[in-house]
N, C-alpha and C. Protein backbone atom coordinates (compact mmCIF):
# COMPACT_ATOMS: atom_id res chain seq x y z
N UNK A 1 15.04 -7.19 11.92
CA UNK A 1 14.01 -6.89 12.89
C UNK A 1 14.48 -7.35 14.25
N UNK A 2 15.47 -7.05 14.79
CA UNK A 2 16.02 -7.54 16.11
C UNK A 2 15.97 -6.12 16.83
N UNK A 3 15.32 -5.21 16.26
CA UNK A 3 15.02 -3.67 17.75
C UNK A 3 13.87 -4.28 18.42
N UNK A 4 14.61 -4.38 20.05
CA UNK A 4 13.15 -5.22 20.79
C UNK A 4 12.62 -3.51 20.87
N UNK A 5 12.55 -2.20 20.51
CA UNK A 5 11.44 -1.05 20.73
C UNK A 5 10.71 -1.60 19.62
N UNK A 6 10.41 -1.89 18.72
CA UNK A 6 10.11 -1.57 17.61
C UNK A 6 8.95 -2.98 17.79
N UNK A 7 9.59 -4.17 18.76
CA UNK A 7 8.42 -5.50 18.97
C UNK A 7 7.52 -4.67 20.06
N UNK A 8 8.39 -4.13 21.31
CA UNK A 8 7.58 -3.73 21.93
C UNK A 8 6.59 -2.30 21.29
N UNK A 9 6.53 -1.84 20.43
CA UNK A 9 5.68 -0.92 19.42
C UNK A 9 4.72 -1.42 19.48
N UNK A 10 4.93 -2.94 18.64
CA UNK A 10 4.21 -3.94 17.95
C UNK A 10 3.05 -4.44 19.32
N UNK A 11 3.59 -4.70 20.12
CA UNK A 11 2.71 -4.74 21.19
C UNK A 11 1.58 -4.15 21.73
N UNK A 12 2.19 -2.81 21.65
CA UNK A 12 1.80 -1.81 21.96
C UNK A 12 0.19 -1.31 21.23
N UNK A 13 0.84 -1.73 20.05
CA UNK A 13 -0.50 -0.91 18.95
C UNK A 13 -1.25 -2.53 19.02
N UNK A 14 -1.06 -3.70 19.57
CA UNK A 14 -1.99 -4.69 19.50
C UNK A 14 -2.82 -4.66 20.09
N UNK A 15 -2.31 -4.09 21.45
CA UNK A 15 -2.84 -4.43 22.64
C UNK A 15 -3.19 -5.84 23.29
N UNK A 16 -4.00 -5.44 24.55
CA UNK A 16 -3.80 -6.88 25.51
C UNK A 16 -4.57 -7.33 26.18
N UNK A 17 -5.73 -7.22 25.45
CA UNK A 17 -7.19 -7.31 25.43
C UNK A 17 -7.55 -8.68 25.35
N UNK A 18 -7.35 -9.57 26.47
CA UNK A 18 -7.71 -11.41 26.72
C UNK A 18 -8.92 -11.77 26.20
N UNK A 19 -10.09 -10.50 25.90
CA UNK A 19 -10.94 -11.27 25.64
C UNK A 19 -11.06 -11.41 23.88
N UNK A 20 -9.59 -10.91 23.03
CA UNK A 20 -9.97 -11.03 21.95
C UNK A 20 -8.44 -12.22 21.47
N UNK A 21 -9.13 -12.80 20.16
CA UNK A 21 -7.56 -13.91 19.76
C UNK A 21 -6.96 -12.85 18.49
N UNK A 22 -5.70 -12.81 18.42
CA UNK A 22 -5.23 -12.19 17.85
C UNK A 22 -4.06 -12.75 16.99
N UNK A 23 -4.11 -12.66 15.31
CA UNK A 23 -3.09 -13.12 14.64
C UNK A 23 -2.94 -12.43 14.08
N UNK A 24 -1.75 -12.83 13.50
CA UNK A 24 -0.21 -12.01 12.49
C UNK A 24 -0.01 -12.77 10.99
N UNK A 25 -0.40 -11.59 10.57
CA UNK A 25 0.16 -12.23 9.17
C UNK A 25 0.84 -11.66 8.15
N UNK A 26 2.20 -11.63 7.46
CA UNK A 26 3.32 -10.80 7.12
C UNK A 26 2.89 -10.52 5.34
N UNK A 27 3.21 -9.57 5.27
CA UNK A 27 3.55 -9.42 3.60
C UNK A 27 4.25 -7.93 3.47
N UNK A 28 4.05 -8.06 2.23
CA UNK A 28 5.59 -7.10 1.21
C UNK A 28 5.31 -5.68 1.68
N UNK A 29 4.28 -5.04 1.18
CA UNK A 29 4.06 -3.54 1.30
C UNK A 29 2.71 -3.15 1.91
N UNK A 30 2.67 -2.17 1.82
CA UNK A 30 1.45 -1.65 2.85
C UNK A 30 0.34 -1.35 2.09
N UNK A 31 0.64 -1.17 0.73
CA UNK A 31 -0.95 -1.24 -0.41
C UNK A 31 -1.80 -2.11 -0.27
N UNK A 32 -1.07 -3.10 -0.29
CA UNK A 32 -1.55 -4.18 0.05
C UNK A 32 -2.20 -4.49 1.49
N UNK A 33 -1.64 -3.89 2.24
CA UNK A 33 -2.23 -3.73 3.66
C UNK A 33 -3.41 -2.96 3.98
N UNK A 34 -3.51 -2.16 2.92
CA UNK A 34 -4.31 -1.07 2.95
C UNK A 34 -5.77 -1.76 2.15
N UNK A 35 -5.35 -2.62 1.03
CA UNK A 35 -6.74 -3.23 0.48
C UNK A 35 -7.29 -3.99 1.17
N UNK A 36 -6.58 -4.70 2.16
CA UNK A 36 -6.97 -6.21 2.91
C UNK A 36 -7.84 -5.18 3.90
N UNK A 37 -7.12 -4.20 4.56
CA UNK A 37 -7.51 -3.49 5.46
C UNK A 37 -9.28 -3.21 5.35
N UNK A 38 -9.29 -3.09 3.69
CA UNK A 38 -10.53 -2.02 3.32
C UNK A 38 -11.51 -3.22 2.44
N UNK A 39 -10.92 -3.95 2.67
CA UNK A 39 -11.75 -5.37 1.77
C UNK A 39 -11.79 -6.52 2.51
N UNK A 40 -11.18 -6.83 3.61
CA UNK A 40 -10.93 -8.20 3.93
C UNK A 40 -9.46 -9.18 4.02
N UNK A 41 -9.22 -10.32 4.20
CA UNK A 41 -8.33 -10.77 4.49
C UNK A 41 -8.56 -12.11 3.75
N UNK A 42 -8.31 -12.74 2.58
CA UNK A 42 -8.59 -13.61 1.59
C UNK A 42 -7.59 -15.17 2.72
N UNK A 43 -7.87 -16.22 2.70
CA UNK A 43 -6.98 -16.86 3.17
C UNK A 43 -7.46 -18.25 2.72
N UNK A 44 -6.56 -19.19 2.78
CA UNK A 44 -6.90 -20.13 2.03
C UNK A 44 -6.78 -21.54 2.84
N UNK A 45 -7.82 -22.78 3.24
CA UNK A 45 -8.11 -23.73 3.84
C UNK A 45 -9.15 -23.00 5.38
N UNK A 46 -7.91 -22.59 6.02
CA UNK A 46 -8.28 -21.75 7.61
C UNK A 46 -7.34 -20.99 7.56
N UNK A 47 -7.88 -20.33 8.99
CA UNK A 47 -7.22 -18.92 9.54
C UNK A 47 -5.47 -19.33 9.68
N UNK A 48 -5.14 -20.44 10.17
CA UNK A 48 -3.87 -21.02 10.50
C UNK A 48 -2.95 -21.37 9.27
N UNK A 49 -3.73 -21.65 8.53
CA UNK A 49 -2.46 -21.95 7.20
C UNK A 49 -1.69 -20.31 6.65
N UNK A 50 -2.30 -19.43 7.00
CA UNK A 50 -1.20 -17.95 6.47
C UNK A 50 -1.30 -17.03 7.64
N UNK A 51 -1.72 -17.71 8.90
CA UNK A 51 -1.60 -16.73 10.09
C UNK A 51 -1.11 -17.22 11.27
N UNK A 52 -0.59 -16.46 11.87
CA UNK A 52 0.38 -17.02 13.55
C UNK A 52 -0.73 -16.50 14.58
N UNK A 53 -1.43 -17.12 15.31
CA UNK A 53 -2.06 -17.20 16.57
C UNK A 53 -0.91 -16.41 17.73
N UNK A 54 -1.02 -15.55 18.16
CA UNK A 54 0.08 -14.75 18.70
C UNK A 54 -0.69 -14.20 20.31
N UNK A 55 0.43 -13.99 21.49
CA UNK A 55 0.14 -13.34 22.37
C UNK A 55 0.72 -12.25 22.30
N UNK A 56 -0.38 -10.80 22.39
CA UNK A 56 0.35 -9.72 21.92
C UNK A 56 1.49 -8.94 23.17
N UNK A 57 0.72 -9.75 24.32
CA UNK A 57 1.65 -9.38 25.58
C UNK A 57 3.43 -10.12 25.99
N UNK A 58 3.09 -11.32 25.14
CA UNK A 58 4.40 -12.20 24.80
C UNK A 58 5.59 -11.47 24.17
N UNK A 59 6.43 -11.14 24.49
CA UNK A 59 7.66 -10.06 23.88
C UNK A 59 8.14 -11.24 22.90
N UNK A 60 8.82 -12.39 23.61
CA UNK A 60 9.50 -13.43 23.25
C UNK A 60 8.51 -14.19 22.10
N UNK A 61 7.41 -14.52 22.59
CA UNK A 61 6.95 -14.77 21.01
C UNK A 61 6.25 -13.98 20.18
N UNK A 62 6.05 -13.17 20.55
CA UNK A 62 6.12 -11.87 19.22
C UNK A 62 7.33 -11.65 18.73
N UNK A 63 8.39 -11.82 18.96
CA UNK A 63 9.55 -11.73 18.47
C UNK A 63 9.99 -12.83 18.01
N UNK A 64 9.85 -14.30 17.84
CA UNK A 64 9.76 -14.90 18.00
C UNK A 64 9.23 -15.27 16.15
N UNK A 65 7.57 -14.73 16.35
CA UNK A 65 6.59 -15.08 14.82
C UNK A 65 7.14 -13.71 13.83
N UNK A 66 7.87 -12.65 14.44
CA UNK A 66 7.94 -12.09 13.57
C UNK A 66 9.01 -12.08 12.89
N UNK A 67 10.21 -12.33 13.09
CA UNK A 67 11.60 -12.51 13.10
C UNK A 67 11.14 -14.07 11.91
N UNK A 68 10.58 -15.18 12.09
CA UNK A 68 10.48 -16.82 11.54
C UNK A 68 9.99 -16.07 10.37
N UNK A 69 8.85 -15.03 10.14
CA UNK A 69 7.97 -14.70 9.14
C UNK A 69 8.92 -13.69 8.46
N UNK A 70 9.72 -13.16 8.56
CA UNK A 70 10.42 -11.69 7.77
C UNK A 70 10.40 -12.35 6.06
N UNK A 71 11.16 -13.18 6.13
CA UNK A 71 10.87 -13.66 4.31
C UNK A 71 9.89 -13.04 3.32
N UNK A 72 8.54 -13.21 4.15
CA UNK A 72 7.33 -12.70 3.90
C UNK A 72 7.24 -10.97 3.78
N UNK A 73 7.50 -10.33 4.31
CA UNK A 73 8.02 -8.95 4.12
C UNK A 73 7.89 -8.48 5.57
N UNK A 74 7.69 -7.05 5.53
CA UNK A 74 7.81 -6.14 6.31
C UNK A 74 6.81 -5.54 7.42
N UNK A 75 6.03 -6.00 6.34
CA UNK A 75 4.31 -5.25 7.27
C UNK A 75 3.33 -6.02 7.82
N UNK A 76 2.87 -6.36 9.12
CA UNK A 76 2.24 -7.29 9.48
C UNK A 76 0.70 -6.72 9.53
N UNK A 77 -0.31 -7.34 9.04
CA UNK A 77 -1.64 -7.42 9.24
C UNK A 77 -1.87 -8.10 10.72
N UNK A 78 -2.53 -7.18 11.46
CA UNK A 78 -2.84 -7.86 13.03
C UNK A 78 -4.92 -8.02 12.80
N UNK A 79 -5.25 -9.46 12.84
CA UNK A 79 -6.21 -9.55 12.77
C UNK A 79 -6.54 -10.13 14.19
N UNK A 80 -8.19 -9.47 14.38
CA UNK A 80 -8.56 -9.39 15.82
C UNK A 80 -9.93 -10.17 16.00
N UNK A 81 -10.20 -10.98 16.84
CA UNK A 81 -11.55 -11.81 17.03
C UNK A 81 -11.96 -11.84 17.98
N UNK A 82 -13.04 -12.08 18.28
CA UNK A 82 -13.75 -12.12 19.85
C UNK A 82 -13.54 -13.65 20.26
N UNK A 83 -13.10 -14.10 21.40
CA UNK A 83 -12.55 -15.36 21.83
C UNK A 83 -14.07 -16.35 21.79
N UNK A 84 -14.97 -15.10 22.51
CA UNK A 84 -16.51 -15.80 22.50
C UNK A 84 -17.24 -16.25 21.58
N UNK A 85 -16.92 -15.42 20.41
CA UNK A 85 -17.46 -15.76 19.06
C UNK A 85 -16.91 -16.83 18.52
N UNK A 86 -15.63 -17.04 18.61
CA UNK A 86 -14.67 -18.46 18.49
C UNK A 86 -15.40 -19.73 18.96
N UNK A 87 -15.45 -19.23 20.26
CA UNK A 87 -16.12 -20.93 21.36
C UNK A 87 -16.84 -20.67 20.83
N UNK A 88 -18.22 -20.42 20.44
CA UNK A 88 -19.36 -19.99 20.05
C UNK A 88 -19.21 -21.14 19.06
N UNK A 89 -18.66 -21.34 17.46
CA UNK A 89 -18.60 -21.09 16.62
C UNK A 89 -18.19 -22.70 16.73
N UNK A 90 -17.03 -22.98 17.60
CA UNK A 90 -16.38 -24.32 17.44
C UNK A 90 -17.37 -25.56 18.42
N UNK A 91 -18.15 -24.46 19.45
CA UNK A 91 -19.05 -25.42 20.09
C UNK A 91 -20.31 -26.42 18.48
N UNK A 92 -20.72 -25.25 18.02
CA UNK A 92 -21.88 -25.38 16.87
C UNK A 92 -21.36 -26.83 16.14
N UNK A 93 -19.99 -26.25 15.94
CA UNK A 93 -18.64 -27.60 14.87
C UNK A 93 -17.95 -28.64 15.18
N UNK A 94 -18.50 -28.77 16.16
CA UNK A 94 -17.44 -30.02 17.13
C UNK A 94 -17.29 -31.51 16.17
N UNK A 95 -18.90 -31.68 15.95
CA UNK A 95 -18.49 -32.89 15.14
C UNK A 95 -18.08 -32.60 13.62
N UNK A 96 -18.07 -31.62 12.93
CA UNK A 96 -17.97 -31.44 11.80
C UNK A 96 -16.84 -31.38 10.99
N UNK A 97 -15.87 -31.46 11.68
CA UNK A 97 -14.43 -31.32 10.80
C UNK A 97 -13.76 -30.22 10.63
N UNK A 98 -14.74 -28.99 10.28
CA UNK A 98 -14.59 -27.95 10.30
C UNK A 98 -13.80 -26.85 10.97
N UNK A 99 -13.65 -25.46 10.54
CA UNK A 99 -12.43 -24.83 11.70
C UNK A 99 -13.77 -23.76 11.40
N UNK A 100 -13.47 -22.46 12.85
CA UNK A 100 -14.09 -21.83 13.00
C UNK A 100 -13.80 -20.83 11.86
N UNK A 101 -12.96 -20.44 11.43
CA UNK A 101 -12.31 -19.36 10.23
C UNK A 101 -13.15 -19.86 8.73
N UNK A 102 -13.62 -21.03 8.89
CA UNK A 102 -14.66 -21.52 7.69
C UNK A 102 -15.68 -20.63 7.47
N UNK A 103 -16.61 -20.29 9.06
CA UNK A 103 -17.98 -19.55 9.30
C UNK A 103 -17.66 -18.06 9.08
N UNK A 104 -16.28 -17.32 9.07
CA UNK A 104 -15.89 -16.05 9.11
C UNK A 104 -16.39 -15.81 8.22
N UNK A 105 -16.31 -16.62 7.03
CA UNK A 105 -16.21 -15.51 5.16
C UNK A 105 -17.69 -14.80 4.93
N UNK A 106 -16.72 -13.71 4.48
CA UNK A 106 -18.41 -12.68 4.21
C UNK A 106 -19.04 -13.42 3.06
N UNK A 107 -17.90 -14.35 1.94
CA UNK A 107 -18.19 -14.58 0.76
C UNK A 107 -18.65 -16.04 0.82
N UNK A 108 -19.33 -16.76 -0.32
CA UNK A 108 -19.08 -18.37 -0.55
C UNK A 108 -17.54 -18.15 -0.98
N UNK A 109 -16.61 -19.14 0.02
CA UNK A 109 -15.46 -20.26 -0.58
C UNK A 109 -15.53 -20.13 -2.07
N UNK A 110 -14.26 -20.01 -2.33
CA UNK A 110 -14.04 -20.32 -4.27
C UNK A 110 -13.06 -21.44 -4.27
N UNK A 111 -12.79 -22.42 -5.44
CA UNK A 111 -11.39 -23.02 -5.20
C UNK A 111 -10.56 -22.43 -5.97
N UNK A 112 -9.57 -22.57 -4.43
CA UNK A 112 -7.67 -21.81 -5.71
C UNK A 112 -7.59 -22.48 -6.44
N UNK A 113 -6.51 -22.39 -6.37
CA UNK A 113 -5.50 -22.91 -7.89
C UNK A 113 -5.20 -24.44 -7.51
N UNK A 114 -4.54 -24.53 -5.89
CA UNK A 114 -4.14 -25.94 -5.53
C UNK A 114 -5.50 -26.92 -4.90
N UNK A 115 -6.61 -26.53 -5.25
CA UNK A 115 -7.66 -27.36 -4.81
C UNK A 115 -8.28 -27.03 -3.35
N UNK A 116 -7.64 -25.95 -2.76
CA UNK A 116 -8.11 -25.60 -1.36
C UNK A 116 -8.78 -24.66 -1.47
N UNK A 117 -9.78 -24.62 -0.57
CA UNK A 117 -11.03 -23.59 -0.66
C UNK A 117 -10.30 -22.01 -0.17
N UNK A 118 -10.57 -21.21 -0.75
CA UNK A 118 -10.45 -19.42 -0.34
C UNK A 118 -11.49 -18.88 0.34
N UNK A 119 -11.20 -18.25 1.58
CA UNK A 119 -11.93 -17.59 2.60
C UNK A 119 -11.98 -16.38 2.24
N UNK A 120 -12.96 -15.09 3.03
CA UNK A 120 -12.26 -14.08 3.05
C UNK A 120 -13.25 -13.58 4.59
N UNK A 121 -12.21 -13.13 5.23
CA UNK A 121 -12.62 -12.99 6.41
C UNK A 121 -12.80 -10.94 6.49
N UNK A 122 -14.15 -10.85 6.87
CA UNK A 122 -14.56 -9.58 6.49
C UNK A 122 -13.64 -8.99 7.12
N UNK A 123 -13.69 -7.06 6.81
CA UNK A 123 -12.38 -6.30 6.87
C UNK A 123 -12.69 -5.48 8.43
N UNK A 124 -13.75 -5.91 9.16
CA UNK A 124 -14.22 -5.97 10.85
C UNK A 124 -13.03 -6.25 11.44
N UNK A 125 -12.57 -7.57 11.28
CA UNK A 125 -11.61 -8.20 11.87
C UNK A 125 -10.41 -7.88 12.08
N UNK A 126 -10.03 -7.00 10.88
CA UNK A 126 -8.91 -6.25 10.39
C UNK A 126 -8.45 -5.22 11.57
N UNK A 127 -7.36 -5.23 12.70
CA UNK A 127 -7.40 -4.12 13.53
C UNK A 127 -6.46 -3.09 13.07
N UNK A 128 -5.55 -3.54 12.35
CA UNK A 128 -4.80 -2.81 11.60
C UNK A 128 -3.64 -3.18 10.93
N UNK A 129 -2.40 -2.84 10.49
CA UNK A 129 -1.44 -3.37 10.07
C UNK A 129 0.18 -2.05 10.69
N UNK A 130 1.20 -3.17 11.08
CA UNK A 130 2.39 -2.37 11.66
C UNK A 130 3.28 -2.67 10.67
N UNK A 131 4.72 -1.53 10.07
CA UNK A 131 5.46 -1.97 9.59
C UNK A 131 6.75 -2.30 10.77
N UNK A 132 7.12 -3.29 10.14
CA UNK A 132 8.42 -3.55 11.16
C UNK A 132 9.34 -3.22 11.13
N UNK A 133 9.83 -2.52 10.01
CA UNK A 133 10.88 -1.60 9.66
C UNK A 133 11.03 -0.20 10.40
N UNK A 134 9.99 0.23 9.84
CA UNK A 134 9.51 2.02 10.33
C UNK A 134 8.97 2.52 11.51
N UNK A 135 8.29 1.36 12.01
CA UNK A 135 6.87 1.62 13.41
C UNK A 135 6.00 1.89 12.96
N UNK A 136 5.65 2.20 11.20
CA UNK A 136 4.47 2.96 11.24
C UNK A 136 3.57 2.09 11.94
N UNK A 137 2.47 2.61 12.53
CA UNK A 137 1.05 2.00 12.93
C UNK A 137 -0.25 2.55 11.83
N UNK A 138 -0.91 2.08 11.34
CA UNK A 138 -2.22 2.13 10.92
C UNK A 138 -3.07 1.40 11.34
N UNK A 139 -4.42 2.28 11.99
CA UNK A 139 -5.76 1.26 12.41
C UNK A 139 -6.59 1.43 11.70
N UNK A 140 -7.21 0.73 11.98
CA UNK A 140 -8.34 0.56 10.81
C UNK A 140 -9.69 1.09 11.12
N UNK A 141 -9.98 1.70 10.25
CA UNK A 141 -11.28 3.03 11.25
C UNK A 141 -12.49 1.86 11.48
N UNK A 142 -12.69 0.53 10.29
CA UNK A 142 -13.58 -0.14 10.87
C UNK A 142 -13.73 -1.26 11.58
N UNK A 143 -12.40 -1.30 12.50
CA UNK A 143 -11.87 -2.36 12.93
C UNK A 143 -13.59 -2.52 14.44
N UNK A 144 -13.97 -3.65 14.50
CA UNK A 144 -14.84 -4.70 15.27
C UNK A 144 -14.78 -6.09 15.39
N UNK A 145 -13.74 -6.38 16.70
CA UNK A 145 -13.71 -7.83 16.81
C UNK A 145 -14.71 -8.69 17.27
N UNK A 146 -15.74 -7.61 17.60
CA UNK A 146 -16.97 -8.29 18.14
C UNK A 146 -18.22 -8.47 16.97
N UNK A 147 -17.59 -8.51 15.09
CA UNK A 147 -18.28 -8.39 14.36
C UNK A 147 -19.24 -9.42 14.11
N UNK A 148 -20.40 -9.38 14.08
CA UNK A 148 -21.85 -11.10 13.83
C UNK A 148 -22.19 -10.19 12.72
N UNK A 149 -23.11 -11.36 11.96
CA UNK A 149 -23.86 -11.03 10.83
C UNK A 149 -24.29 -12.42 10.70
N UNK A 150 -25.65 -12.36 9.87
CA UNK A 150 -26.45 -13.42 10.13
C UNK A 150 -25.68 -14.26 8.74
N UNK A 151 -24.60 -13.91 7.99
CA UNK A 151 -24.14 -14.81 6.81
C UNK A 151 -23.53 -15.61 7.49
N UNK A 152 -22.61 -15.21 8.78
CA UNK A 152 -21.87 -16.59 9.79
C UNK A 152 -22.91 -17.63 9.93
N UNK A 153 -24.04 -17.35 10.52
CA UNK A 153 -25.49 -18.52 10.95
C UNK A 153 -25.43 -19.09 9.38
N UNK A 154 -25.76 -18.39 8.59
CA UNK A 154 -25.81 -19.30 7.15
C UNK A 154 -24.46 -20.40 6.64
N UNK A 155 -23.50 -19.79 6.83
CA UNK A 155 -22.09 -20.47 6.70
C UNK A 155 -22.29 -21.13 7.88
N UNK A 156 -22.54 -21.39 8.69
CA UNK A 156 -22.80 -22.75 10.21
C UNK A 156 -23.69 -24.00 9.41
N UNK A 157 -24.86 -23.10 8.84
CA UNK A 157 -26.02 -24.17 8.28
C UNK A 157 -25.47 -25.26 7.02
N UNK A 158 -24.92 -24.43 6.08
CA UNK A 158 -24.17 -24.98 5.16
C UNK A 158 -22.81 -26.13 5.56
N UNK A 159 -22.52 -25.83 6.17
CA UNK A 159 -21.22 -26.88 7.04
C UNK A 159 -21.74 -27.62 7.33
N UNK A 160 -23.46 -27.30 8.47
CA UNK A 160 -23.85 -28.67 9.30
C UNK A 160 -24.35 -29.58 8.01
N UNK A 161 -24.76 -29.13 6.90
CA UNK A 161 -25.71 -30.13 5.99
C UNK A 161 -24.63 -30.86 4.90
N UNK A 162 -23.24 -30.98 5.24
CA UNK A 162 -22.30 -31.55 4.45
C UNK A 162 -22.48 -33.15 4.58
């Protein structure tokens, strides 16, 4: 993955939209891209333990997270959030320990296998997925980074009463 067209692609189909946070997260094939796409994004502790916080206008570190991540495979999931909904979210959590990617899950938390709680961050968020090989681009017809639902307020309530 060293064609800088192919980062600047990657850019391209992210876009550069400040008012949203945007991460990267790599895997094998695009089926798989395609279920996360159409179901969600499963992740396990927070958003940061299987995702890169990325500037999509950054050449150098988009090239940078994607090049460190290739191991992981080929096709990156670009997940998209409203920055406001973030502050929003971490103002509510300040004292709580908590990360804002806690309040995302459409679902209750399950525990994995290694004792850390599983998220799944609804498939809103999802803006699409790029391969890094090919260029393909796919968006996601229900991509909304500006997605609320009153289960976030419930997942806030549940955190504050720990």
């Amino acid at each position: 993955m060293d064609d800088p067209d192919i980062i600047k692609e990657l850019s391209s189909f992210i876009g550069t939209d400040k008012k949203l946070a945007t991460f990267l997260h790599r895997l094998r094939d695009t089926r798989l891209a395609e279920k996360i796409m159409h179901k969600g994004f499963m992740f396990e502790n927070h958003l940061g333990n299987t995702t890169d916080h990325v500037s999509p206008d950054d050449i150098i570190e988009l090239t940078y997270f994607i090049n460190i991540r290739r191991a992981y495979g080929k096709v990156a999931i670009v997940i998209q959030i409203n920055n406001e909904l973030i502050e929003s979210i971490n103002r509510k959590l300040v004292n709580s320990g908590s990360h804002f990617s806690e309040v995302l899950t459409k679902y209750p938390p399950v525990m994995g296998y290694n004792e850390m709680l599983i998220y799944t961050l609804p498939a809103q968020f999802i803006m699409g997925f790029f391969d890094t090989e090919s260029g393909k681009q796919v968006a996601n017809p229900d991509f909304n980074p500006y997605y609320e639902t009153e289960v976030f307020d419930r997942n806030i309530e549940l955190i504050l009463k720990k």
